[in-house]
Protein backbone atom coordinates (compact mmCIF):
# COMPACT_ATOMS: atom_id res chain seq x y z
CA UNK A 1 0.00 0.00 0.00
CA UNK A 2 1.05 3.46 -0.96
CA UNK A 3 0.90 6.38 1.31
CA UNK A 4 -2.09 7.64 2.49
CA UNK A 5 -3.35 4.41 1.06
CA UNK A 6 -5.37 2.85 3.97
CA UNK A 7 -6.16 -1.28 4.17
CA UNK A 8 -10.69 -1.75 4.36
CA UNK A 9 -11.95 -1.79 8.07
CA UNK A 10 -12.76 -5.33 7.13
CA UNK A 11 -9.22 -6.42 5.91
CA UNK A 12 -8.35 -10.00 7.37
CA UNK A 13 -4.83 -10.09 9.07
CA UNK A 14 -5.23 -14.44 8.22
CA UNK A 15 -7.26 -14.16 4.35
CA UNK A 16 -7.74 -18.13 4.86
CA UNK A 17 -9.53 -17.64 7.77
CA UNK A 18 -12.45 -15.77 5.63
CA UNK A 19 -14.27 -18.91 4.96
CA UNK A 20 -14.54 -19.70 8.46
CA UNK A 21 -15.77 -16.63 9.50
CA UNK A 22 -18.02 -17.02 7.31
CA UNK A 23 -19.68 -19.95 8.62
CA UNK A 24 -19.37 -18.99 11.82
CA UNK A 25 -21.71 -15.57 10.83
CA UNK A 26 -24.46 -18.43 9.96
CA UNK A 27 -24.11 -20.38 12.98
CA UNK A 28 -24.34 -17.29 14.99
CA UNK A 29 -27.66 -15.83 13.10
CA UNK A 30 -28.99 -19.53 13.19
CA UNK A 31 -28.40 -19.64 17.17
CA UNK A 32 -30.04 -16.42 17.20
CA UNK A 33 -33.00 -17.84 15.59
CA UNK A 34 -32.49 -15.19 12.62
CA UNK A 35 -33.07 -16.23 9.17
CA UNK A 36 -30.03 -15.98 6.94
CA UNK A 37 -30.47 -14.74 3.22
CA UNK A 38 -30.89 -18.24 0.95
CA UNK A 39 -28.29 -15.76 -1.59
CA UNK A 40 -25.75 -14.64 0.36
CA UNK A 41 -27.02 -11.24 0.19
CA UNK A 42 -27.22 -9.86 3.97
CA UNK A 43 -27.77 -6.06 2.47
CA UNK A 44 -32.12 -6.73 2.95
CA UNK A 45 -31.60 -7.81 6.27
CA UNK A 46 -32.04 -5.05 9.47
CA UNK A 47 -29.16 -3.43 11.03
CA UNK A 48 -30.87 -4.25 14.57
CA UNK A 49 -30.71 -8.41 13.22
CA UNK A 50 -27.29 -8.07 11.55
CA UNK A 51 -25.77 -6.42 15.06
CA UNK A 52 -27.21 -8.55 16.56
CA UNK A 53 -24.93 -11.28 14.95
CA UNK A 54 -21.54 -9.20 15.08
CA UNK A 55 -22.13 -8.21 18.44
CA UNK A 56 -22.32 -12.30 19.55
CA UNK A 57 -19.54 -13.39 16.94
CA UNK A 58 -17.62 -10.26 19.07
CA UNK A 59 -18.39 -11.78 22.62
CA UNK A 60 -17.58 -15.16 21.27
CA UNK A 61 -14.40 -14.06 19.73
CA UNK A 62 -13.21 -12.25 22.82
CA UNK A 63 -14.37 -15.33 25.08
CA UNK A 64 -12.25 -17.60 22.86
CA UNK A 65 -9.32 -14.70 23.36
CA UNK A 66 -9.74 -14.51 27.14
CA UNK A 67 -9.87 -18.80 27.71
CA UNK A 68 -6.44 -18.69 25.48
CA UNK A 69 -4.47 -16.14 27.54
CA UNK A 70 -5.87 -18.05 30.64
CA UNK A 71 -4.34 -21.34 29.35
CA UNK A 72 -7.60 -22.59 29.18
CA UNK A 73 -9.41 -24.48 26.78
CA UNK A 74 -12.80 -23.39 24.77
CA UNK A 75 -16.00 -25.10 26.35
CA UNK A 76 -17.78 -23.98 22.76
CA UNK A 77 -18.46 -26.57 20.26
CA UNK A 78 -18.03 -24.05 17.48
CA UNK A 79 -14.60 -23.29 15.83
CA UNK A 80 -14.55 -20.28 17.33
């Protein structure tokens, strides 16, 4: 990247992991009992529905975080 260039807010530090993070999005809105678009296409669904999902994937994420500094193990049966 050139200067002033600037990398997209949702730029993955590990691109392989964009396919799991992917599912995990699904199994989040799934747990959440929200319906996921059959197309892929999350741009009809509400914001309310679609924070909804970041802000769990977020808790989960920092859980998972938390458990590994601690030396502990995740009690999730997700990936994540």
């Amino acid at each position: 990247m050139g200067i002033g260039q600037e990398r997209p807010s949702n730029f993955l530090v590990v691109p392989e992991a964009y396919q799991a993070l992917d599912q995990f999005k699904y199994e989040v809105a799934s747990e959440l009992g929200i319906q996921t678009p059959q197309n892929g296409y999350w741009g009809t669904m509400t914001s309310r529905d679609c924070g909804a999902v970041g802000g769990h994937i977020t808790r989960k994420l920092v859980k998972l975080g938390e458990q590994q500094l601690m030396g502990g193990s995740s009690s999730s049966s997700s990936t994540f």
